[in-house]
C-alpha atoms as a PDB file:
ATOM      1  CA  UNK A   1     104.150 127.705 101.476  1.00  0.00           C
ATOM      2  CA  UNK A   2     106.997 128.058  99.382  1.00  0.00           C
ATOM      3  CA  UNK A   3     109.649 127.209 101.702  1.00  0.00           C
ATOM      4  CA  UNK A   4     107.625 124.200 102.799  1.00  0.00           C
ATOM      5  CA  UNK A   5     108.464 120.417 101.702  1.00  0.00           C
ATOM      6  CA  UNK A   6     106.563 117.341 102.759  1.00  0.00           C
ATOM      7  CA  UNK A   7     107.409 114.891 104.741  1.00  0.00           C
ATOM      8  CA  UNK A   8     106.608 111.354 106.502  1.00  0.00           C
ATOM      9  CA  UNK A   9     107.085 110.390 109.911  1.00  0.00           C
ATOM     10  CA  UNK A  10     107.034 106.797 110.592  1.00  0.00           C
ATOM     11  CA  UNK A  11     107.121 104.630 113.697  1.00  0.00           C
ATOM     12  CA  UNK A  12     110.715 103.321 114.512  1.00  0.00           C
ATOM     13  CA  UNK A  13     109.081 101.169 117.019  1.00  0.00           C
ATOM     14  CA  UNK A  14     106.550  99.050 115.185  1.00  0.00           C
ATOM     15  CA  UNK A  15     108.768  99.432 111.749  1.00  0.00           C
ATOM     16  CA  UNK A  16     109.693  95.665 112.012  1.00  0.00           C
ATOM     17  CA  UNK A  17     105.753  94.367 112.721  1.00  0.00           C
ATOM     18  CA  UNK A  18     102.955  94.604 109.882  1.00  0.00           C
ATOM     19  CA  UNK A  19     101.146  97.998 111.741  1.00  0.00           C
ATOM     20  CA  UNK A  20     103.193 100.276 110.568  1.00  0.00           C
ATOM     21  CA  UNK A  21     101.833 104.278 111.700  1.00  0.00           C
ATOM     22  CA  UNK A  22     102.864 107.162 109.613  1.00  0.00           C
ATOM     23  CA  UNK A  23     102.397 110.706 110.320  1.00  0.00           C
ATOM     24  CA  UNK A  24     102.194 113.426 107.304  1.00  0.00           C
ATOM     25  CA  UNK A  25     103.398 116.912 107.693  1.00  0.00           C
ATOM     26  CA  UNK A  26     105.651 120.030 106.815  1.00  0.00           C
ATOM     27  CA  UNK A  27     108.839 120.819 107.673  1.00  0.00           C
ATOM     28  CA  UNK A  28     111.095 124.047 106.341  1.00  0.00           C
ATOM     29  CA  UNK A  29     113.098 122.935 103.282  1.00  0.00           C
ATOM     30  CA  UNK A  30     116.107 124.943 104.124  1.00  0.00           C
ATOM     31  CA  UNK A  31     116.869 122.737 106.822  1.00  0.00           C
ATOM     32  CA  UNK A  32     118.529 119.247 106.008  1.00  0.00           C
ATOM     33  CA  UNK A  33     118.151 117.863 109.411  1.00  0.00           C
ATOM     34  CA  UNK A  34     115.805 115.019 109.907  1.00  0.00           C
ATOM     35  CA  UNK A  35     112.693 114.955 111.862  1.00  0.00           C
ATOM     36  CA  UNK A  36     112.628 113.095 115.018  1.00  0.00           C
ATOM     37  CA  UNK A  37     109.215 113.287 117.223  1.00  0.00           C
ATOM     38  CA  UNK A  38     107.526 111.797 119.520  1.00  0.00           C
ATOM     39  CA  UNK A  39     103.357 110.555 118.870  1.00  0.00           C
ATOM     40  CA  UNK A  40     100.964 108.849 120.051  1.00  0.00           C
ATOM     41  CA  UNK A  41     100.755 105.557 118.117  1.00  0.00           C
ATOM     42  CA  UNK A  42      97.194 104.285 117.855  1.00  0.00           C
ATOM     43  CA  UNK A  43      98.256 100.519 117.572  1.00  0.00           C
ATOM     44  CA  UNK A  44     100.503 100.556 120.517  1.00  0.00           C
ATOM     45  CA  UNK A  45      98.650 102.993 122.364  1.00  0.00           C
ATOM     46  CA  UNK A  46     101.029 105.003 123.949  1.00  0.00           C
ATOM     47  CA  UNK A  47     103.792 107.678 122.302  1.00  0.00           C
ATOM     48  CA  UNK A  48     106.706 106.118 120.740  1.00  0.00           C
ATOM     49  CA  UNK A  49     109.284 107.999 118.359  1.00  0.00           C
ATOM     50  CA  UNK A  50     108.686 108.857 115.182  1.00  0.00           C
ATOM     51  CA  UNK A  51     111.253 109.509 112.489  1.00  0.00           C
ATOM     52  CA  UNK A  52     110.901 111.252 109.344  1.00  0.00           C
ATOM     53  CA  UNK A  53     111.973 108.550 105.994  1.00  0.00           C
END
């Protein structure tokens, strides 16, 4: 995985409360865009956004 760099996605939705859900995973490191997704957050329970930090 040379062209591979590792990254966190965290919660933008629960980011202010204590429960804080992270999500770890690669992205290509030739691309300086961030991440933005959308998964399923255990605390909530439903899919919220998810934004690489």
């Amino acid at each position: 995985m040379r062209n591979r760099k590792y990254i966190i996605l965290e919660c933008i939705e629960s980011k202010n409360k204590n429960n804080k859900t992270r999500y770890y995973t690669y992205k290509n490191s030739k691309k300086n865009n961030k991440i933005i997704l959308k998964k399923y957050n255990y605390i909530l329970r439903r899919r919220t956004i998810h934004k690489e930090i």
